[in-house]
PDB file of N, CA and C in Angstrom:
ATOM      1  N   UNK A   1       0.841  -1.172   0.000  1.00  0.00           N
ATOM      2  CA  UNK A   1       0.000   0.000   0.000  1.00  0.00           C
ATOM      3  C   UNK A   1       0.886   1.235   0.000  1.00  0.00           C
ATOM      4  N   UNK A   2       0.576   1.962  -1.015  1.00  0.00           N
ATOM      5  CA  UNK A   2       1.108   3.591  -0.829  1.00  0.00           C
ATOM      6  C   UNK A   2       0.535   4.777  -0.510  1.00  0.00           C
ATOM      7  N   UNK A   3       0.510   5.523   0.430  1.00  0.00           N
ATOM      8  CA  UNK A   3       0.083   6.714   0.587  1.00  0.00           C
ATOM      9  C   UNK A   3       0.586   7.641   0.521  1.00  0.00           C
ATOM     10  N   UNK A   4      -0.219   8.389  -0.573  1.00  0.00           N
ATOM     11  CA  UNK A   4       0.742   9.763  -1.122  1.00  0.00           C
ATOM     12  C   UNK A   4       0.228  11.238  -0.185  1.00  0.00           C
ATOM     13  N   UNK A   5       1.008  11.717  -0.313  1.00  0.00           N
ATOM     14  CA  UNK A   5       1.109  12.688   0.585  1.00  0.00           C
ATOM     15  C   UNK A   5       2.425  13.542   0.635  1.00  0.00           C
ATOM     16  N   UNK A   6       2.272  14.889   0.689  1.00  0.00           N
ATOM     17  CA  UNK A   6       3.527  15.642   0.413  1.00  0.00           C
ATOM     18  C   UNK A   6       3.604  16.496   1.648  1.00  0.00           C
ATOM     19  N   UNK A   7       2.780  16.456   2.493  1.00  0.00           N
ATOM     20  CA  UNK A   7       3.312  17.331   3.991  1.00  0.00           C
ATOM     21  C   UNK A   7       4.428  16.893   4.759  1.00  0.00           C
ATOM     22  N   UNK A   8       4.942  17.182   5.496  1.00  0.00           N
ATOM     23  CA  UNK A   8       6.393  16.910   6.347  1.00  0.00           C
ATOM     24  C   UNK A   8       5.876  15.957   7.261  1.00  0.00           C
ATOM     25  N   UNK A   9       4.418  15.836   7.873  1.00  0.00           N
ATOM     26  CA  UNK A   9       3.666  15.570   9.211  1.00  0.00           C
ATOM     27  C   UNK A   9       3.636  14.040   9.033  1.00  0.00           C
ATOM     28  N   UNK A  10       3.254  13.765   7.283  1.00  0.00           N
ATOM     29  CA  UNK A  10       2.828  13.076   6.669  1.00  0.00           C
ATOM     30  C   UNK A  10       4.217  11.668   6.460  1.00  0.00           C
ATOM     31  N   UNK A  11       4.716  12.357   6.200  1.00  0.00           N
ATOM     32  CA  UNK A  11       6.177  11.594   5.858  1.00  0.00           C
ATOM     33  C   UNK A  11       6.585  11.452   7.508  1.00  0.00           C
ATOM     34  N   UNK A  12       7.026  12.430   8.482  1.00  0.00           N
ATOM     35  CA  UNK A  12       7.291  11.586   9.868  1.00  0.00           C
ATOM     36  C   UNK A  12       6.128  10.830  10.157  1.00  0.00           C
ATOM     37  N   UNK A  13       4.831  10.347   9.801  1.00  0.00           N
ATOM     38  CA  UNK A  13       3.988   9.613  10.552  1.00  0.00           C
ATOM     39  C   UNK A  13       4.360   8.162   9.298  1.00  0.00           C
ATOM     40  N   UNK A  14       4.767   8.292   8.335  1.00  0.00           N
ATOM     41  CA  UNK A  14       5.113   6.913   7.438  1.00  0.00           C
ATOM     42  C   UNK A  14       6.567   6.538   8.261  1.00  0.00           C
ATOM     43  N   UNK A  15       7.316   7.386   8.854  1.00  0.00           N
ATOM     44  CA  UNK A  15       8.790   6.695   8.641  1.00  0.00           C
ATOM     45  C   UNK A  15       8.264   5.621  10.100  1.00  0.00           C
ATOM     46  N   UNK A  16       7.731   6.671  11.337  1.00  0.00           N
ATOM     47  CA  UNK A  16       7.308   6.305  12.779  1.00  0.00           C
ATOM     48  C   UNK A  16       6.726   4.847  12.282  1.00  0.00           C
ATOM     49  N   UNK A  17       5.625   4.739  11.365  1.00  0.00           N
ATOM     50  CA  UNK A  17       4.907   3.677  11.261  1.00  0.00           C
ATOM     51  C   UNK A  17       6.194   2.641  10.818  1.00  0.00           C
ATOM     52  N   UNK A  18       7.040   3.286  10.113  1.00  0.00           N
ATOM     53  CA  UNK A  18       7.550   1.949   9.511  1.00  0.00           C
ATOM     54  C   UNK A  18       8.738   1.564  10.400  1.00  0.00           C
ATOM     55  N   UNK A  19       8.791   1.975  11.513  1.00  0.00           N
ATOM     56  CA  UNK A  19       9.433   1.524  12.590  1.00  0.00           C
ATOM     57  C   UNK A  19       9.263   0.816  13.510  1.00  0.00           C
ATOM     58  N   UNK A  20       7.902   1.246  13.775  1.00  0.00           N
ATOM     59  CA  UNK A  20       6.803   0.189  14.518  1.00  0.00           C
ATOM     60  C   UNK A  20       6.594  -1.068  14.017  1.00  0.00           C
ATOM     61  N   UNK A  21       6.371  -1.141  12.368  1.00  0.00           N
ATOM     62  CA  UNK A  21       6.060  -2.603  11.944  1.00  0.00           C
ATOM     63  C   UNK A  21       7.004  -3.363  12.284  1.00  0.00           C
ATOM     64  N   UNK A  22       8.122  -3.337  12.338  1.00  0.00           N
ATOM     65  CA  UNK A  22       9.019  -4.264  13.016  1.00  0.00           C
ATOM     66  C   UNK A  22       9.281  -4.779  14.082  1.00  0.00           C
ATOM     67  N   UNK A  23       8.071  -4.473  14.972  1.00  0.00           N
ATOM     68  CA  UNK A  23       7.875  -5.084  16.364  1.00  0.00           C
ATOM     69  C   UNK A  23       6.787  -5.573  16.633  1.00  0.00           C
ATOM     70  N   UNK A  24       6.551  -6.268  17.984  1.00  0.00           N
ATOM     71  CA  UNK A  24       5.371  -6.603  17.868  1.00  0.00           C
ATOM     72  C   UNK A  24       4.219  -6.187  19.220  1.00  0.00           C
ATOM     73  N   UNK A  25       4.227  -4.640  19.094  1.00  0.00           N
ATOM     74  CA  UNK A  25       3.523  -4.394  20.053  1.00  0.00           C
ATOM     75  C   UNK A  25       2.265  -3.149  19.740  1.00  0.00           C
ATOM     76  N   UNK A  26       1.007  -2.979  20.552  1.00  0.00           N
ATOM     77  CA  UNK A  26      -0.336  -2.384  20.486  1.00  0.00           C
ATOM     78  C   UNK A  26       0.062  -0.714  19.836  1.00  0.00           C
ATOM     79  N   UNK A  27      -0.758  -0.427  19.022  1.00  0.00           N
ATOM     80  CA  UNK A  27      -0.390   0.569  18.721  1.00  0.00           C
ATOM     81  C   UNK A  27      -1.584   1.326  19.089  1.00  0.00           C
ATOM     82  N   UNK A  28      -1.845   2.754  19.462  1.00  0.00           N
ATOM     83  CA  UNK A  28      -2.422   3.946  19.407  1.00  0.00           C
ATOM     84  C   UNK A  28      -2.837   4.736  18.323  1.00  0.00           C
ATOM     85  N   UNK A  29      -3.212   5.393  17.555  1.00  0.00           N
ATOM     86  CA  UNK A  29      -3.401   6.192  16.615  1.00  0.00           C
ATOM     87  C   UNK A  29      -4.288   7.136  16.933  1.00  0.00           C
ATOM     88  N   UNK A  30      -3.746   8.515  16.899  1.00  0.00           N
ATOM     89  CA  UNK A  30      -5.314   9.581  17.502  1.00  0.00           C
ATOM     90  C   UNK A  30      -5.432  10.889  16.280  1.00  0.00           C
ATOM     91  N   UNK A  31      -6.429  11.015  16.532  1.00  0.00           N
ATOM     92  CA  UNK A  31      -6.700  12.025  15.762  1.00  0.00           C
ATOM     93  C   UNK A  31      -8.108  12.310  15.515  1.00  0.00           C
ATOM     94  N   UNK A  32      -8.706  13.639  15.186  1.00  0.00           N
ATOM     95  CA  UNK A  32     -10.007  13.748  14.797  1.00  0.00           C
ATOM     96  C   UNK A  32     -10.354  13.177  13.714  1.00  0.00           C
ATOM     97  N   UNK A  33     -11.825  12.830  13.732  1.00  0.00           N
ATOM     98  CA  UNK A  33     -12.539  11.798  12.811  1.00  0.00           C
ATOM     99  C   UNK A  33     -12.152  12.816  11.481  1.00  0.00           C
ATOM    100  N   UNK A  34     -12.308  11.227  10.358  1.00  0.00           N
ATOM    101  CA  UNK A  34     -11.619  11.456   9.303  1.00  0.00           C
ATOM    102  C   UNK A  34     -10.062  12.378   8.844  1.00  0.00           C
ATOM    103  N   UNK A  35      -8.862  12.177   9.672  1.00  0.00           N
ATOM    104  CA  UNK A  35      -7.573  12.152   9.063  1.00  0.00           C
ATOM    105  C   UNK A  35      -7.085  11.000   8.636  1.00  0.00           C
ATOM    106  N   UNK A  36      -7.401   9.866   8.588  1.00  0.00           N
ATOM    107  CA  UNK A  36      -6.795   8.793   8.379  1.00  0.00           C
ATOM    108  C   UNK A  36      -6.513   7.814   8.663  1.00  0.00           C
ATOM    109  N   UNK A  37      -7.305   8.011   9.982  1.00  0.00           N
ATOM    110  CA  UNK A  37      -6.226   6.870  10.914  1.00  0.00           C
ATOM    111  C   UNK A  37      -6.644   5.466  10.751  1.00  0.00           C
ATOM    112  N   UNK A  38      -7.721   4.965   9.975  1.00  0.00           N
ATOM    113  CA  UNK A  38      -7.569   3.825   9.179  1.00  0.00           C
ATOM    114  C   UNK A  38      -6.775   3.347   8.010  1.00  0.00           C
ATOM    115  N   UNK A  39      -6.588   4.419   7.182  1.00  0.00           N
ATOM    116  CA  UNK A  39      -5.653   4.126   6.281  1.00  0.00           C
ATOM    117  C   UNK A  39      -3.771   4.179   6.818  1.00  0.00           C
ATOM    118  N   UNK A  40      -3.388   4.752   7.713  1.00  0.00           N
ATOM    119  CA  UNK A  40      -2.678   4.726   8.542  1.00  0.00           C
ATOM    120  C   UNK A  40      -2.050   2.873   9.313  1.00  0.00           C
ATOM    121  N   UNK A  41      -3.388   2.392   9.780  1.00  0.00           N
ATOM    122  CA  UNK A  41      -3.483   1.345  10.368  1.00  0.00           C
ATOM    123  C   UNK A  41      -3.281   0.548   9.535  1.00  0.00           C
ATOM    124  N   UNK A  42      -3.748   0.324   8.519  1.00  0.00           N
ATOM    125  CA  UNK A  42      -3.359  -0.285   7.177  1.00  0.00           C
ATOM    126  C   UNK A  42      -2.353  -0.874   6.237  1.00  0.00           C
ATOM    127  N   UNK A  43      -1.837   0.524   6.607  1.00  0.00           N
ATOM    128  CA  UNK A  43      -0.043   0.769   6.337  1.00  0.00           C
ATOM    129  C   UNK A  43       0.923   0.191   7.171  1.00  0.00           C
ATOM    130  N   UNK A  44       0.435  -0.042   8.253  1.00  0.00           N
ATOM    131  CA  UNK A  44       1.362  -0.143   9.330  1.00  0.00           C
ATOM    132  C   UNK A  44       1.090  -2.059   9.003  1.00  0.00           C
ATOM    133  N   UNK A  45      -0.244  -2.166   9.084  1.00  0.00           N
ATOM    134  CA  UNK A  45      -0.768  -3.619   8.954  1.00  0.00           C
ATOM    135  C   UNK A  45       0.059  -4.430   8.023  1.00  0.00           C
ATOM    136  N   UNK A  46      -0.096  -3.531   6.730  1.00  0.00           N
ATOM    137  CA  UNK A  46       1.053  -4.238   5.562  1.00  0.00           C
ATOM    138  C   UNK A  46       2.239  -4.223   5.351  1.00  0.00           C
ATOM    139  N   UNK A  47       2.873  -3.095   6.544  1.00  0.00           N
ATOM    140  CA  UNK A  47       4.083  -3.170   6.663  1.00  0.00           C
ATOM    141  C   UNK A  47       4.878  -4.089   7.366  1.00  0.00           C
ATOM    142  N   UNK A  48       3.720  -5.073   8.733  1.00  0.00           N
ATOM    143  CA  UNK A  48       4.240  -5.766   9.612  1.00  0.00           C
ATOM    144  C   UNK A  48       4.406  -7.132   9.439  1.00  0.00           C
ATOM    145  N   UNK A  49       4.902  -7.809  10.124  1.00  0.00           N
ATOM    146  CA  UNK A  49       5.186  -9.321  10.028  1.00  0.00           C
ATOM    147  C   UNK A  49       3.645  -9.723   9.879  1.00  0.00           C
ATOM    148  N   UNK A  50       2.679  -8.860  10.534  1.00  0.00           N
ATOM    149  CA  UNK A  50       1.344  -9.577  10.033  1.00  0.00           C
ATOM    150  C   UNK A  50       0.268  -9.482   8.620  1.00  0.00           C
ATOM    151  N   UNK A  51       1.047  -9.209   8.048  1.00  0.00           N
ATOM    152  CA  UNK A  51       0.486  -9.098   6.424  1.00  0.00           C
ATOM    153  C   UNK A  51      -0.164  -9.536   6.318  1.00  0.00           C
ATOM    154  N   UNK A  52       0.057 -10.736   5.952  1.00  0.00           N
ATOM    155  CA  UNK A  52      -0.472 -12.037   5.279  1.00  0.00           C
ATOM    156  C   UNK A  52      -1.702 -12.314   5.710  1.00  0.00           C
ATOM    157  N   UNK A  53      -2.096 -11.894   7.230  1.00  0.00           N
ATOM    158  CA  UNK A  53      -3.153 -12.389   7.573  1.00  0.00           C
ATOM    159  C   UNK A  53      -4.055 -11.015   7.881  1.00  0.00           C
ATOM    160  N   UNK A  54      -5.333 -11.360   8.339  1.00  0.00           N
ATOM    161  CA  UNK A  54      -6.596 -10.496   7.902  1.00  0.00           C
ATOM    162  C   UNK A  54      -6.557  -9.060   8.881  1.00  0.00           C
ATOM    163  N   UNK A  55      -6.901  -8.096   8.472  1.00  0.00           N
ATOM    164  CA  UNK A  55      -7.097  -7.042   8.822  1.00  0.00           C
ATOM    165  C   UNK A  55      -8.458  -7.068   9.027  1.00  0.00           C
ATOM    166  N   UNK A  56      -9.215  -6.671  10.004  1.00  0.00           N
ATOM    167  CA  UNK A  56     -10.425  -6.602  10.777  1.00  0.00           C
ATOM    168  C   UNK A  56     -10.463  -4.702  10.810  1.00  0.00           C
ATOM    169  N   UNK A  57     -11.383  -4.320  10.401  1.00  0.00           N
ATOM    170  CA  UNK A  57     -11.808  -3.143  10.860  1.00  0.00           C
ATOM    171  C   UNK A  57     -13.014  -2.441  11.374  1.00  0.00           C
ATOM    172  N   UNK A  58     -13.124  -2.262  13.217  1.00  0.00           N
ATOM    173  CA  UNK A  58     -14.433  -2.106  13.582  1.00  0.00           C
ATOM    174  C   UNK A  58     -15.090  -1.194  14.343  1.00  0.00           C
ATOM    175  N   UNK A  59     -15.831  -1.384  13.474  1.00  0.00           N
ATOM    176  CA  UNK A  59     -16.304   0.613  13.797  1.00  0.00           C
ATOM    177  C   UNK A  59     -16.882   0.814  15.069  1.00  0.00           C
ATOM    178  N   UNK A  60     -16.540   1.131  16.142  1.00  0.00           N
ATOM    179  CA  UNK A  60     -16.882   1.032  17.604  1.00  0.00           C
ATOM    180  C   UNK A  60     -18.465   1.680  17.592  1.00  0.00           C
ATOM    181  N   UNK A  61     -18.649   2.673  16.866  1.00  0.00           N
ATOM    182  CA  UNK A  61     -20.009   3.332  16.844  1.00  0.00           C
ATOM    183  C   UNK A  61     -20.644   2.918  16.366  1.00  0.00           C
ATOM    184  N   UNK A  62     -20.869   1.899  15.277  1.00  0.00           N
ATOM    185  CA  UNK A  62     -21.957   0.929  15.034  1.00  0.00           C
ATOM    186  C   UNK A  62     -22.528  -0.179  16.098  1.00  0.00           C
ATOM    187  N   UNK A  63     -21.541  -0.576  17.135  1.00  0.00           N
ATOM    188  CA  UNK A  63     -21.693  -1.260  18.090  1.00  0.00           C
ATOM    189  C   UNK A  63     -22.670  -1.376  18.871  1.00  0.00           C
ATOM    190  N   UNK A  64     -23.834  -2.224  18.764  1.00  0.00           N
ATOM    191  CA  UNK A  64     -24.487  -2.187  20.139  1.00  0.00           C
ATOM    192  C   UNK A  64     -24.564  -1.986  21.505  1.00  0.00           C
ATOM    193  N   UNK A  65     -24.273  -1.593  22.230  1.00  0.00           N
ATOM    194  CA  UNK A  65     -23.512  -2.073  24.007  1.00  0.00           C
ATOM    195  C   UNK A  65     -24.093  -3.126  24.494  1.00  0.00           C
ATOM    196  N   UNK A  66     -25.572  -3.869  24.023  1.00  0.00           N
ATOM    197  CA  UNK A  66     -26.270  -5.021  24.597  1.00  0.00           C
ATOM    198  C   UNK A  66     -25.502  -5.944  24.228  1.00  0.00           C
ATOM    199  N   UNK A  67     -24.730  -5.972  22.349  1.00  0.00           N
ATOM    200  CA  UNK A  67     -24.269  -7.074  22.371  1.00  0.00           C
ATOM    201  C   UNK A  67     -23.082  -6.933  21.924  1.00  0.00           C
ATOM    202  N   UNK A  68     -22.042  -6.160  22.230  1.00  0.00           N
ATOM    203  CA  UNK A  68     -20.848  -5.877  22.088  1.00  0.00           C
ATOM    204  C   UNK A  68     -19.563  -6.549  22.467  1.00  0.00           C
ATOM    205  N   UNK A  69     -19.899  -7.398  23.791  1.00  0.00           N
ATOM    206  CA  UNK A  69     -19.322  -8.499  23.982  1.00  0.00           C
ATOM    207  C   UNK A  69     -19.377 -10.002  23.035  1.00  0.00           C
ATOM    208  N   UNK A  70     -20.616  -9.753  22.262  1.00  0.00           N
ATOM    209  CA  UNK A  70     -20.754 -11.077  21.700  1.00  0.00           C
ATOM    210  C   UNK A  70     -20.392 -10.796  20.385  1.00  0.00           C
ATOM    211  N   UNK A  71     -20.529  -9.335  19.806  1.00  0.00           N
ATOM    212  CA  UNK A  71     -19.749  -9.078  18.663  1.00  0.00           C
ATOM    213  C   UNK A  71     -18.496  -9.454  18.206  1.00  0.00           C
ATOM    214  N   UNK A  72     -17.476  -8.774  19.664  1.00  0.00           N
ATOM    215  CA  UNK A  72     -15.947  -8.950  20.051  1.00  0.00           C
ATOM    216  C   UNK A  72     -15.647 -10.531  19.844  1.00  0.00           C
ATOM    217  N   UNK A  73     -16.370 -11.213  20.474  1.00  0.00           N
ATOM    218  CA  UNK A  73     -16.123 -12.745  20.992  1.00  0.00           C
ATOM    219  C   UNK A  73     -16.612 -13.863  20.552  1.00  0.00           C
ATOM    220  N   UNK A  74     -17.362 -13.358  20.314  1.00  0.00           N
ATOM    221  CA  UNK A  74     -18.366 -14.543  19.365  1.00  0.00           C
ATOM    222  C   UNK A  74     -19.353 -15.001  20.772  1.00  0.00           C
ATOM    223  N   UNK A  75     -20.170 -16.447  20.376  1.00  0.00           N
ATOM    224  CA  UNK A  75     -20.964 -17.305  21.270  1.00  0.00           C
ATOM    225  C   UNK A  75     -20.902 -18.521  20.380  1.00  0.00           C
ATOM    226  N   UNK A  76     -21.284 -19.745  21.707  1.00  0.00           N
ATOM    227  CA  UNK A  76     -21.519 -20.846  20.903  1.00  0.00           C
ATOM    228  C   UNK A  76     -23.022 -20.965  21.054  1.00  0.00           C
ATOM    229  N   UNK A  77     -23.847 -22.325  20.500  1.00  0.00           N
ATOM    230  CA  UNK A  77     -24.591 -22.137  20.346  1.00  0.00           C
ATOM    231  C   UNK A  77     -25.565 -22.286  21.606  1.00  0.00           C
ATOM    232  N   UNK A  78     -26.884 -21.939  21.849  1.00  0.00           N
ATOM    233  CA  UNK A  78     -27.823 -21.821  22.902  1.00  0.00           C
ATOM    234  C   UNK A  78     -26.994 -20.883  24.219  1.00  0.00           C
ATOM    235  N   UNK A  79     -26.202 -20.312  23.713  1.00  0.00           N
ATOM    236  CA  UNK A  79     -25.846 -19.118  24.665  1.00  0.00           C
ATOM    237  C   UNK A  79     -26.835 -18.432  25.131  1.00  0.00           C
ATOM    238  N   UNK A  80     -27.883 -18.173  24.144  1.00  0.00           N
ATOM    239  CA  UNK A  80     -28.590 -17.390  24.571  1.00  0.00           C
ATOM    240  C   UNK A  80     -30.153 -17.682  23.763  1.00  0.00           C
ATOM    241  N   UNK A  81     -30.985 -17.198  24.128  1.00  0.00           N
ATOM    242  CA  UNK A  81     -32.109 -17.624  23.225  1.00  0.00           C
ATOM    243  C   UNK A  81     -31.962 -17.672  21.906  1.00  0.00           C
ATOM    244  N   UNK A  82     -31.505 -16.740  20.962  1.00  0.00           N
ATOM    245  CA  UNK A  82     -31.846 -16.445  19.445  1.00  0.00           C
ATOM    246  C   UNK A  82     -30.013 -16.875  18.868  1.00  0.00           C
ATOM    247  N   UNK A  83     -29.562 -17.584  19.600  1.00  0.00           N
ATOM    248  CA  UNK A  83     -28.231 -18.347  19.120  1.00  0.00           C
ATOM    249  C   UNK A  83     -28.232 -19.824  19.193  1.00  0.00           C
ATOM    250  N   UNK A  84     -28.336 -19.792  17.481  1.00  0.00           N
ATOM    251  CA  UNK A  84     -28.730 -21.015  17.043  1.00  0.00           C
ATOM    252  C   UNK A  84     -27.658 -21.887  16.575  1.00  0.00           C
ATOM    253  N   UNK A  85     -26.375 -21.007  16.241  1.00  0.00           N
ATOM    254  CA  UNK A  85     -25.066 -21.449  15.566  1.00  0.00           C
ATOM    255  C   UNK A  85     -24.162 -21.007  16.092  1.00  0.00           C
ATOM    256  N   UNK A  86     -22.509 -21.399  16.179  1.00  0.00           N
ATOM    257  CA  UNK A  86     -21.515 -21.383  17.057  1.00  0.00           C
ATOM    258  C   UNK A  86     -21.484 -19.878  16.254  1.00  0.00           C
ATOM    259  N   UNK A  87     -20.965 -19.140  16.728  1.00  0.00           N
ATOM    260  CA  UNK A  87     -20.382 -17.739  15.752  1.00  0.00           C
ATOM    261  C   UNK A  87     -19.164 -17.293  16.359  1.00  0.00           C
ATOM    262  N   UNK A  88     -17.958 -17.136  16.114  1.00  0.00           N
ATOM    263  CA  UNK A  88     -16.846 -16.524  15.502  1.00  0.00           C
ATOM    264  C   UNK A  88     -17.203 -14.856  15.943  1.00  0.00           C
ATOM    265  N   UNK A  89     -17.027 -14.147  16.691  1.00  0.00           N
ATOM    266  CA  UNK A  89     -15.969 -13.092  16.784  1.00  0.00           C
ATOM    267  C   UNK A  89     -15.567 -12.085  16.131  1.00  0.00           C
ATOM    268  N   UNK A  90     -15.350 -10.819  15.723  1.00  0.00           N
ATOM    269  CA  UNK A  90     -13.845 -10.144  15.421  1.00  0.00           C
ATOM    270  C   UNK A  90     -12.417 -10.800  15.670  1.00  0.00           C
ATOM    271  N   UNK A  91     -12.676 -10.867  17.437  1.00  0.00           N
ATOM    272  CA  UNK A  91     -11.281 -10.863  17.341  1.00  0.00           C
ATOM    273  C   UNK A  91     -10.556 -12.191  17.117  1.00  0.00           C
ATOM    274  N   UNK A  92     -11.471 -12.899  16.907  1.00  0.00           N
ATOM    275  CA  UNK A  92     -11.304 -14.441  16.437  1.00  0.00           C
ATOM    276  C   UNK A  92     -11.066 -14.235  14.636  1.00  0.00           C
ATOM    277  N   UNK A  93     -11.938 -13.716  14.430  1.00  0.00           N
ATOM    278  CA  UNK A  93     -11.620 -13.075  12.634  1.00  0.00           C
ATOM    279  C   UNK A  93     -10.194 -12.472  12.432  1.00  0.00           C
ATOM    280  N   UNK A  94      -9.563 -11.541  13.209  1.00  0.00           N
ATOM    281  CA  UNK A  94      -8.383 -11.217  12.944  1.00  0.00           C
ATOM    282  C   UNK A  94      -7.011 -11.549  13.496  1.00  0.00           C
ATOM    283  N   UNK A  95      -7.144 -13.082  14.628  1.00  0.00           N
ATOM    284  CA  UNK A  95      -6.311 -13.923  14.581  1.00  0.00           C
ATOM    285  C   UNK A  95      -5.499 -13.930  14.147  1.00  0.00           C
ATOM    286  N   UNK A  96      -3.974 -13.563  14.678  1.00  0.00           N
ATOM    287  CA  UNK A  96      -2.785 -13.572  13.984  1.00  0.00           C
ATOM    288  C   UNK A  96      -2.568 -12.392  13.269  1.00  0.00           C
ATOM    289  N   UNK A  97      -3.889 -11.825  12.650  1.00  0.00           N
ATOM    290  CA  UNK A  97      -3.870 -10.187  12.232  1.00  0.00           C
ATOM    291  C   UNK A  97      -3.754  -9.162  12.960  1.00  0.00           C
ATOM    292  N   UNK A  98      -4.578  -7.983  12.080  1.00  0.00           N
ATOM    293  CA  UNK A  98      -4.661  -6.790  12.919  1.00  0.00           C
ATOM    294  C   UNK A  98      -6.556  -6.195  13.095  1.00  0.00           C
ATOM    295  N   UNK A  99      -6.618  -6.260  14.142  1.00  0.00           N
ATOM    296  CA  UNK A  99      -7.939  -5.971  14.867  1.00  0.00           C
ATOM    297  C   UNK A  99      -7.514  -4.821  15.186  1.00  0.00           C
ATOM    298  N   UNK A 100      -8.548  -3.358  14.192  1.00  0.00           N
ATOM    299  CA  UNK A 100      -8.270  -2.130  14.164  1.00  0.00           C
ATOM    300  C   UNK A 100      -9.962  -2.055  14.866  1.00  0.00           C
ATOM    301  N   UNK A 101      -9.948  -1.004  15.743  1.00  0.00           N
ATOM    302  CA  UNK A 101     -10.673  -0.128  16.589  1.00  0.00           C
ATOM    303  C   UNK A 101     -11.171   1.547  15.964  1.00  0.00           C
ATOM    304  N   UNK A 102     -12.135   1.663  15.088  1.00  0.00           N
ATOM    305  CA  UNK A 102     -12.472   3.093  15.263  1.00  0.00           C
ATOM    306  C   UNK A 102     -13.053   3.284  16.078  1.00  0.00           C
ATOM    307  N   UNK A 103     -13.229   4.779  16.191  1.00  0.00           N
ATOM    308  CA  UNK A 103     -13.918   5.278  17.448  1.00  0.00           C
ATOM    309  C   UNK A 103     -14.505   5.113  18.114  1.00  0.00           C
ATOM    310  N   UNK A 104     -13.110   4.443  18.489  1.00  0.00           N
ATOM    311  CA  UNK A 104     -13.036   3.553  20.128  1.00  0.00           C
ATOM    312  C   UNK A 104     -13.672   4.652  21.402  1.00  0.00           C
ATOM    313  N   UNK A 105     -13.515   5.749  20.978  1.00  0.00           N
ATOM    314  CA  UNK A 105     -14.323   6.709  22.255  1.00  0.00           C
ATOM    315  C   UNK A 105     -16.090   6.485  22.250  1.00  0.00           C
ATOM    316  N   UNK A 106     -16.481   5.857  21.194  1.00  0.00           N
ATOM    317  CA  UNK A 106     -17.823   5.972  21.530  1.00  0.00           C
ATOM    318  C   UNK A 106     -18.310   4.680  22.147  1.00  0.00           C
ATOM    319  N   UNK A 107     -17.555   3.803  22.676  1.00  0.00           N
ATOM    320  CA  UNK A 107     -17.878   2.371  23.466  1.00  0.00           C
ATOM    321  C   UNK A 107     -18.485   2.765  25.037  1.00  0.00           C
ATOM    322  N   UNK A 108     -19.605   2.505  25.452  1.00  0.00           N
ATOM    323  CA  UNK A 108     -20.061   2.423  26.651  1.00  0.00           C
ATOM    324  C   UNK A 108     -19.049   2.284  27.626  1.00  0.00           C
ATOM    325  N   UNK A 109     -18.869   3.218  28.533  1.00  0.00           N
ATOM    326  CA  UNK A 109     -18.001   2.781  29.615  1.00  0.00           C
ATOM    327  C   UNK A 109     -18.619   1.581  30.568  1.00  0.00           C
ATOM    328  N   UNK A 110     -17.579   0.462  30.692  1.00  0.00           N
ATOM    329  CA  UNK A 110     -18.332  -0.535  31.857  1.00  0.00           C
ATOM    330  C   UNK A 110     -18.557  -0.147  33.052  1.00  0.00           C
ATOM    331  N   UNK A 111     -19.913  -0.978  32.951  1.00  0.00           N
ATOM    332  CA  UNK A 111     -20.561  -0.081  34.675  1.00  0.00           C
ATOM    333  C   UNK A 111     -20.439  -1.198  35.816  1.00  0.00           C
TER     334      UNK A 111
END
């Protein structure tokens, strides 16, 4: 993946990223909605030892809070009344990948 871009801000946030891909630890990304920071995550995704495998991207504000745990995690089946089939997760989907978080600020704080 290439992202073009000719600002200075732009180029230190590619070199930072491509420093990071060479390790293997949680990354942060902030910024106000719509600068990038998915396509950002992306970059970093295809830059890292975890390529190959799936990039997950999930939009925290579509999220239910009733079933947000079962989104994240999946259920097996008769978990609950209207679970009829084992289901799989996100973060079971991006296994070995990268499980990207948008706006992660709009998640219910646990009570």
């Amino acid at each position: 993946m290439e992202l073009v871009g000719e600002s200075r801000v732009h180029h230190e946030i590619l070199r930072a990223l491509d420093r990071v891909a060479t390790t293997d630890v949680e990354v942060l990304l902030t910024g106000p909605s719509g600068v990038g920071k998915e396509l950002y995550a992306r970059y970093l995704h295809e830059k890292s030892s975890r390529a190959d495998e799936s990039f997950v991207a999930v939009n925290c504000g579509t999220l239910n809070a009733d079933l947000l745990e079962n989104e994240l995690f999946g259920h097996a089946s008769g978990a609950y009344t209207s679970a009829r089939d084992d289901r799989d997760g996100l973060a079971s989907s991006a296994h070995q990948g990268t499980l990207f978080f948008d706006e992660v600020d709009t998640l219910p704080a646990a009570s």
